[in-house]
PDB file of N, CA and C in Angstrom:
ATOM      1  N   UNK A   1      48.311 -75.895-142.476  1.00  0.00           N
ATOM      2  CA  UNK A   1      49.443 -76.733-142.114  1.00  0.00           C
ATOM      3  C   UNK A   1      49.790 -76.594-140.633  1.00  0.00           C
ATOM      4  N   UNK A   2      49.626 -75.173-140.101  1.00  0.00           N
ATOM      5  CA  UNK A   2      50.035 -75.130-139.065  1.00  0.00           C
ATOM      6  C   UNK A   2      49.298 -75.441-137.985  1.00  0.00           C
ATOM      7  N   UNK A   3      47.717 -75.560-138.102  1.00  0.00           N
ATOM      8  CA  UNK A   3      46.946 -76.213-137.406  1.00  0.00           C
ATOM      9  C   UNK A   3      46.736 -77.834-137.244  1.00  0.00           C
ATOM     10  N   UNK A   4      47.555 -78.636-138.428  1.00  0.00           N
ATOM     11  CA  UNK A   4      47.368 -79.777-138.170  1.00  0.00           C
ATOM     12  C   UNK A   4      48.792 -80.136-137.476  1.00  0.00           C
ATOM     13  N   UNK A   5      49.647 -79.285-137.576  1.00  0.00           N
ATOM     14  CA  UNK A   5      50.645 -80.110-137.043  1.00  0.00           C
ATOM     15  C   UNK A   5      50.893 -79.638-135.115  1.00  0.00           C
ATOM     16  N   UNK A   6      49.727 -78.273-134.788  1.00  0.00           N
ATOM     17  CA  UNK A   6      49.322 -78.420-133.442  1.00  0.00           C
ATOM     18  C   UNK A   6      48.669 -79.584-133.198  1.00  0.00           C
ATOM     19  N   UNK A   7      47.715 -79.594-133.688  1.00  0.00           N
ATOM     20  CA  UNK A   7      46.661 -80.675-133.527  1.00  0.00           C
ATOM     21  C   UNK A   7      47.158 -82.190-133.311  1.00  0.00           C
ATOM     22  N   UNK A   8      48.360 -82.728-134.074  1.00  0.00           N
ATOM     23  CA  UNK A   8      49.231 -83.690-133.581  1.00  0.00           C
ATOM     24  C   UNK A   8      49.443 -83.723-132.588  1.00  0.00           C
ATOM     25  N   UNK A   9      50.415 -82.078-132.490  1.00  0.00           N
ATOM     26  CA  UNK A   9      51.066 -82.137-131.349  1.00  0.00           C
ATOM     27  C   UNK A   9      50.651 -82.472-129.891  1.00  0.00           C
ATOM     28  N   UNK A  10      49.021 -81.886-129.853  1.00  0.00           N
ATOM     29  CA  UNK A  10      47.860 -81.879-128.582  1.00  0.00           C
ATOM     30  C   UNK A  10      47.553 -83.497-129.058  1.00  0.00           C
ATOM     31  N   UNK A  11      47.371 -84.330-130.308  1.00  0.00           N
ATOM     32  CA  UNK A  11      46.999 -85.730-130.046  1.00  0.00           C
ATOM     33  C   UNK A  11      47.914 -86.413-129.096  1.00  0.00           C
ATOM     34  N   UNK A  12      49.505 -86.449-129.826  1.00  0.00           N
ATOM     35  CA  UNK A  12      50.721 -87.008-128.535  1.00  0.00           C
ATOM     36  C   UNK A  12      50.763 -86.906-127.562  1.00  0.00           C
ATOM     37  N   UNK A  13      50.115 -85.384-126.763  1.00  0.00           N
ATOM     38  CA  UNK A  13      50.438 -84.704-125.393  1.00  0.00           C
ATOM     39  C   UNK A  13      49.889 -85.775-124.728  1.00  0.00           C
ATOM     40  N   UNK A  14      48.238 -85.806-125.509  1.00  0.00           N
ATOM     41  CA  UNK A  14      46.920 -86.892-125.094  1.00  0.00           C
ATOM     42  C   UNK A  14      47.401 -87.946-124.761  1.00  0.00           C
ATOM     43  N   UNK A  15      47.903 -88.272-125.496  1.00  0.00           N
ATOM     44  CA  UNK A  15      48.579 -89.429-125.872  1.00  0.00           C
ATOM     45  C   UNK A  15      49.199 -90.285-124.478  1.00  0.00           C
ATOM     46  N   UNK A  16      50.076 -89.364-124.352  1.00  0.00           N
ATOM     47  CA  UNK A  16      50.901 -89.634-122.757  1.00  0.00           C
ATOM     48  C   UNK A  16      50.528 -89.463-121.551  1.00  0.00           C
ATOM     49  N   UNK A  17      49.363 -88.452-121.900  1.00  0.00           N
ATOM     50  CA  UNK A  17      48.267 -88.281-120.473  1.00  0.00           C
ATOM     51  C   UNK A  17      47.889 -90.191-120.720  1.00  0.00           C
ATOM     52  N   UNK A  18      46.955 -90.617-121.375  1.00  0.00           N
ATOM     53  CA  UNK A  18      46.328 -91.718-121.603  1.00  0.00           C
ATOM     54  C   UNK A  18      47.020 -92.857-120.732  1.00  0.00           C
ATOM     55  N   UNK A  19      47.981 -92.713-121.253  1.00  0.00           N
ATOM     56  CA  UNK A  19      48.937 -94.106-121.082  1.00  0.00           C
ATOM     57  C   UNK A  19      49.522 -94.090-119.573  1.00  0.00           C
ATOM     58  N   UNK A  20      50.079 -92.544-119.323  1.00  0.00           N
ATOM     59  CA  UNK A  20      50.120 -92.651-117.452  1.00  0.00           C
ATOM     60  C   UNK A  20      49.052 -93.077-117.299  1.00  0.00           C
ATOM     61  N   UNK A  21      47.975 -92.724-117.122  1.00  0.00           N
ATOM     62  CA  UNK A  21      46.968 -92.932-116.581  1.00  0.00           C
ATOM     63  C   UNK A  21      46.652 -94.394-116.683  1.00  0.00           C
ATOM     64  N   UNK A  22      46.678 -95.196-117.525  1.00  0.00           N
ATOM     65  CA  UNK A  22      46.614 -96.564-117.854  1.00  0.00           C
ATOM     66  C   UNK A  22      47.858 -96.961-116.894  1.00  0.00           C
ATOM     67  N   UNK A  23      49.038 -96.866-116.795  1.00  0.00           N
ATOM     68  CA  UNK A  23      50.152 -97.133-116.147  1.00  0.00           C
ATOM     69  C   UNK A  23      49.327 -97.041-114.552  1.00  0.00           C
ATOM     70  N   UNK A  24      48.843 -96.393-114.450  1.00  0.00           N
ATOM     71  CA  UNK A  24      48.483 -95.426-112.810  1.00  0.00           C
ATOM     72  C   UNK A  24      47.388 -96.641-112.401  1.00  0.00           C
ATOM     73  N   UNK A  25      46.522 -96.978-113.500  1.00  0.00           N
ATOM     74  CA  UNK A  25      45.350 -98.147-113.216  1.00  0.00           C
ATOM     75  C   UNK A  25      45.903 -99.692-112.935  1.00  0.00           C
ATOM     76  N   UNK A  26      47.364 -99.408-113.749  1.00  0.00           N
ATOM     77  CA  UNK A  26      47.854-100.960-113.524  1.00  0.00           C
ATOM     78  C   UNK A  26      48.749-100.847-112.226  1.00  0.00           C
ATOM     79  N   UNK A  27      48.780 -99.978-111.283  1.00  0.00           N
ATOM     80  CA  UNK A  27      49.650 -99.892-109.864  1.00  0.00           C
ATOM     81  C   UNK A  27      51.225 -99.759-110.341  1.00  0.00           C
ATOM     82  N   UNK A  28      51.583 -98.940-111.433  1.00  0.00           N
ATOM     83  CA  UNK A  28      52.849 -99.066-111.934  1.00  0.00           C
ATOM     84  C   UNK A  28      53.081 -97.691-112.008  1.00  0.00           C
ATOM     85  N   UNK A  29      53.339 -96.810-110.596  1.00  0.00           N
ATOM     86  CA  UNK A  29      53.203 -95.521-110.627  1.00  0.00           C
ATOM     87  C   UNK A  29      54.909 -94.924-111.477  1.00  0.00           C
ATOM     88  N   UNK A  30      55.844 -95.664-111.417  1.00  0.00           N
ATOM     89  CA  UNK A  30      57.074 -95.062-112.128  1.00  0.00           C
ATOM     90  C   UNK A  30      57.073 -94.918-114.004  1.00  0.00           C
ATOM     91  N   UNK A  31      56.386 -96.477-114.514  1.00  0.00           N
ATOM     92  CA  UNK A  31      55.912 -96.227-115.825  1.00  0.00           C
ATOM     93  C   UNK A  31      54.750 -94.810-115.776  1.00  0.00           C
ATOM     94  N   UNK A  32      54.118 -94.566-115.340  1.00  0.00           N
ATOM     95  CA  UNK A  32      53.097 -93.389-115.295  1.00  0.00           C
ATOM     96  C   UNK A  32      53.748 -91.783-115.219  1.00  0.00           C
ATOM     97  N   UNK A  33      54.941 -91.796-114.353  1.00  0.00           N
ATOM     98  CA  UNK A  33      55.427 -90.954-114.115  1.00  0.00           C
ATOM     99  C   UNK A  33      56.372 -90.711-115.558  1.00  0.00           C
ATOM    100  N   UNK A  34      56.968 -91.737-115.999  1.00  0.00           N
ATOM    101  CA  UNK A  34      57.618 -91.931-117.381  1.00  0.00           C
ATOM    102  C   UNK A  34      56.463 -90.537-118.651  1.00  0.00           C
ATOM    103  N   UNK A  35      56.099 -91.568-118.779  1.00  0.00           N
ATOM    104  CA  UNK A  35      54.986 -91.144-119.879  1.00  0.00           C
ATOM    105  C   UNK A  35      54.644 -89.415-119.088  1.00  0.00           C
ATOM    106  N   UNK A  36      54.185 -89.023-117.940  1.00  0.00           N
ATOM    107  CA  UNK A  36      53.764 -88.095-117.851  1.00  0.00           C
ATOM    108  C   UNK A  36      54.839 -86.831-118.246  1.00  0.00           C
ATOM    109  N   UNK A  37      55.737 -86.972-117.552  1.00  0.00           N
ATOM    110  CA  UNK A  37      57.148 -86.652-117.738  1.00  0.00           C
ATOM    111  C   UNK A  37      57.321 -86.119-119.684  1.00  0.00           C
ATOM    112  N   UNK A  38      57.142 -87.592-120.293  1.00  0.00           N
ATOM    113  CA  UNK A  38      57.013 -87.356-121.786  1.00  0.00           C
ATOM    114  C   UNK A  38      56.005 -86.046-122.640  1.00  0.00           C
ATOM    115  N   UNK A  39      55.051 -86.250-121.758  1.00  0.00           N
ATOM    116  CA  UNK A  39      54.021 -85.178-122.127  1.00  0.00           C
ATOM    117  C   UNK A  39      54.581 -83.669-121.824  1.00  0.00           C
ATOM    118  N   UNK A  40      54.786 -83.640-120.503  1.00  0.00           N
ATOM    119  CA  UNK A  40      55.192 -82.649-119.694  1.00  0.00           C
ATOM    120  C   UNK A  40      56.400 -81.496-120.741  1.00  0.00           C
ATOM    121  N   UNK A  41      57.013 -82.549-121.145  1.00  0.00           N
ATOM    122  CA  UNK A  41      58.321 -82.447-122.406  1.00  0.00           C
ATOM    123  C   UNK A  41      57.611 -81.670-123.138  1.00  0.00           C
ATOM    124  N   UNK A  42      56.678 -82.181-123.979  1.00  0.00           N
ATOM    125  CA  UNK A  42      56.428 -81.786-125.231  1.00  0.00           C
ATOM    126  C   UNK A  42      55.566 -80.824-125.063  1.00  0.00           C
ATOM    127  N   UNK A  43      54.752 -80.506-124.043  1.00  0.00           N
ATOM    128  CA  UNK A  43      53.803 -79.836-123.912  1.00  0.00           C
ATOM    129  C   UNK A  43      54.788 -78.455-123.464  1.00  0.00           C
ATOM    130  N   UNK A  44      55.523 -78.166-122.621  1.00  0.00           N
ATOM    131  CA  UNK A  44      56.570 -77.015-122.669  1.00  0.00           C
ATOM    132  C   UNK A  44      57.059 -76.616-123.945  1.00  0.00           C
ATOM    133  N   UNK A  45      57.299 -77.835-124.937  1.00  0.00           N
ATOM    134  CA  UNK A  45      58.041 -77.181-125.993  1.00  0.00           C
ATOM    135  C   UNK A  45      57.076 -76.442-126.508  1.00  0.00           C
ATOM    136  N   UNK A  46      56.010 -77.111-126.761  1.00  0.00           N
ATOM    137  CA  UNK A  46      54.664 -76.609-127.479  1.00  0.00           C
ATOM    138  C   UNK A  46      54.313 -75.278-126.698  1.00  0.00           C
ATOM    139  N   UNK A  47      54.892 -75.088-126.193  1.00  0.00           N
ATOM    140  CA  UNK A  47      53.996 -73.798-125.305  1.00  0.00           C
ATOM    141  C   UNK A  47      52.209 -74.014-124.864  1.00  0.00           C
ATOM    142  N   UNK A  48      52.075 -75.343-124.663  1.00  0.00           N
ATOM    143  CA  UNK A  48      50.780 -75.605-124.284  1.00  0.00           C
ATOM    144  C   UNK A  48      50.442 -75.674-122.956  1.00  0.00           C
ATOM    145  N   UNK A  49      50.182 -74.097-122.237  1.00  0.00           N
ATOM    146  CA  UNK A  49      50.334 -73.743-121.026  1.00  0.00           C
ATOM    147  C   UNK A  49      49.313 -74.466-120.570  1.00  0.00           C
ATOM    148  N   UNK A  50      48.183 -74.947-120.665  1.00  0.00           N
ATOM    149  CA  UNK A  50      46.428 -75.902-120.617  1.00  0.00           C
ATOM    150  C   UNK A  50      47.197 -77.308-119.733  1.00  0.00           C
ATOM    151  N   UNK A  51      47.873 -77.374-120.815  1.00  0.00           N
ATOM    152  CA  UNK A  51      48.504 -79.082-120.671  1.00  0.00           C
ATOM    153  C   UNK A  51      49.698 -79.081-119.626  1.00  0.00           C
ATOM    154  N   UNK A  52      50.579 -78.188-119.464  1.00  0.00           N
ATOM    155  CA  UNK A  52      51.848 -78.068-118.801  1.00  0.00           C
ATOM    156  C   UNK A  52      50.789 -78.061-117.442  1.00  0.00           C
ATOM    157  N   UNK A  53      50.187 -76.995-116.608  1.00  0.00           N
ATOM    158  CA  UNK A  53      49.760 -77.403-115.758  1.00  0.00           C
ATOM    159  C   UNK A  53      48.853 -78.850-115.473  1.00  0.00           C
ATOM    160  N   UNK A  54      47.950 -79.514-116.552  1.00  0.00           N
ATOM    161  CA  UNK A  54      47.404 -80.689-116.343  1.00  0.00           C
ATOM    162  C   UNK A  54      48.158 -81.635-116.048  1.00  0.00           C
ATOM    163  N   UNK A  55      49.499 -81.883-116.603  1.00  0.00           N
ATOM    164  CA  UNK A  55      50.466 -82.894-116.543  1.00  0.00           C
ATOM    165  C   UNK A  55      51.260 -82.580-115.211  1.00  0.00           C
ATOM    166  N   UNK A  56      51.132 -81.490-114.719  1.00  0.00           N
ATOM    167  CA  UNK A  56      52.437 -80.953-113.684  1.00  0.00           C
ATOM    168  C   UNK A  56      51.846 -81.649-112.361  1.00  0.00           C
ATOM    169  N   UNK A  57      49.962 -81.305-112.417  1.00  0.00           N
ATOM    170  CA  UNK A  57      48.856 -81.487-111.614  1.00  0.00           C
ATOM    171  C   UNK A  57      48.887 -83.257-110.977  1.00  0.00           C
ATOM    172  N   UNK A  58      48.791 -84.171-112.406  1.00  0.00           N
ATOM    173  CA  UNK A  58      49.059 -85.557-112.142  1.00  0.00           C
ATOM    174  C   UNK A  58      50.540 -86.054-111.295  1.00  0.00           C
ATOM    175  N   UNK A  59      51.510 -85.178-112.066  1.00  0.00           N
ATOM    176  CA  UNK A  59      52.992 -84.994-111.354  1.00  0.00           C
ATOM    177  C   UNK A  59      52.526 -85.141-109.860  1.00  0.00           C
ATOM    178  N   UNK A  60      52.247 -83.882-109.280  1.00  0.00           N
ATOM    179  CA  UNK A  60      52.077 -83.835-108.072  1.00  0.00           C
ATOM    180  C   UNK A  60      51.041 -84.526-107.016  1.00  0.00           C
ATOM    181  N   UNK A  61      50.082 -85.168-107.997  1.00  0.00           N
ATOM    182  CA  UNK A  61      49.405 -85.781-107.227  1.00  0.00           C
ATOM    183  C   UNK A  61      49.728 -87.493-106.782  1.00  0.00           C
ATOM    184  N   UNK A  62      50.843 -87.509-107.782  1.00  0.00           N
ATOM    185  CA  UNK A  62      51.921 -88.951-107.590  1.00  0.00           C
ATOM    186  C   UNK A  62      52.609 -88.961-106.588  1.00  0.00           C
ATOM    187  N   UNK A  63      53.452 -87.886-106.625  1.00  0.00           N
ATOM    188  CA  UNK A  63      54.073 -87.649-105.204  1.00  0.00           C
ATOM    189  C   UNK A  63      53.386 -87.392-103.950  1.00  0.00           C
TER     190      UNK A  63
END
């Protein structure tokens, strides 16, 4: 149980990586920042230290 409901949790993180990134391809860097932001969220709660820096990484490379 407790592996599928990580395993969600890392699909959603994905999830919001994806979609900035789609946001980022369509020149709509504030929707991108949205969504990353979203990840960024969940991935702290999750304690998914992998992802907190990947998302922090895109963060900063926006600015």
């Amino acid at each position: 149980m407790k592996q599928t409901v990580f395993s969600n949790l890392l699909n959603e993180i994905n999830s919001y990586i994806d979609q900035g990134n789609d946001a980022i391809k369509r020149g709509n860097e504030d929707e991108s920042v949205t969504w990353y932001r979203k990840g960024l969220s969940l991935a702290i709660q999750a304690r998914e230290k992998t992802k907190e820096k990947e998302i922090s990484g895109l963060l900063i490379a926006l600015y």
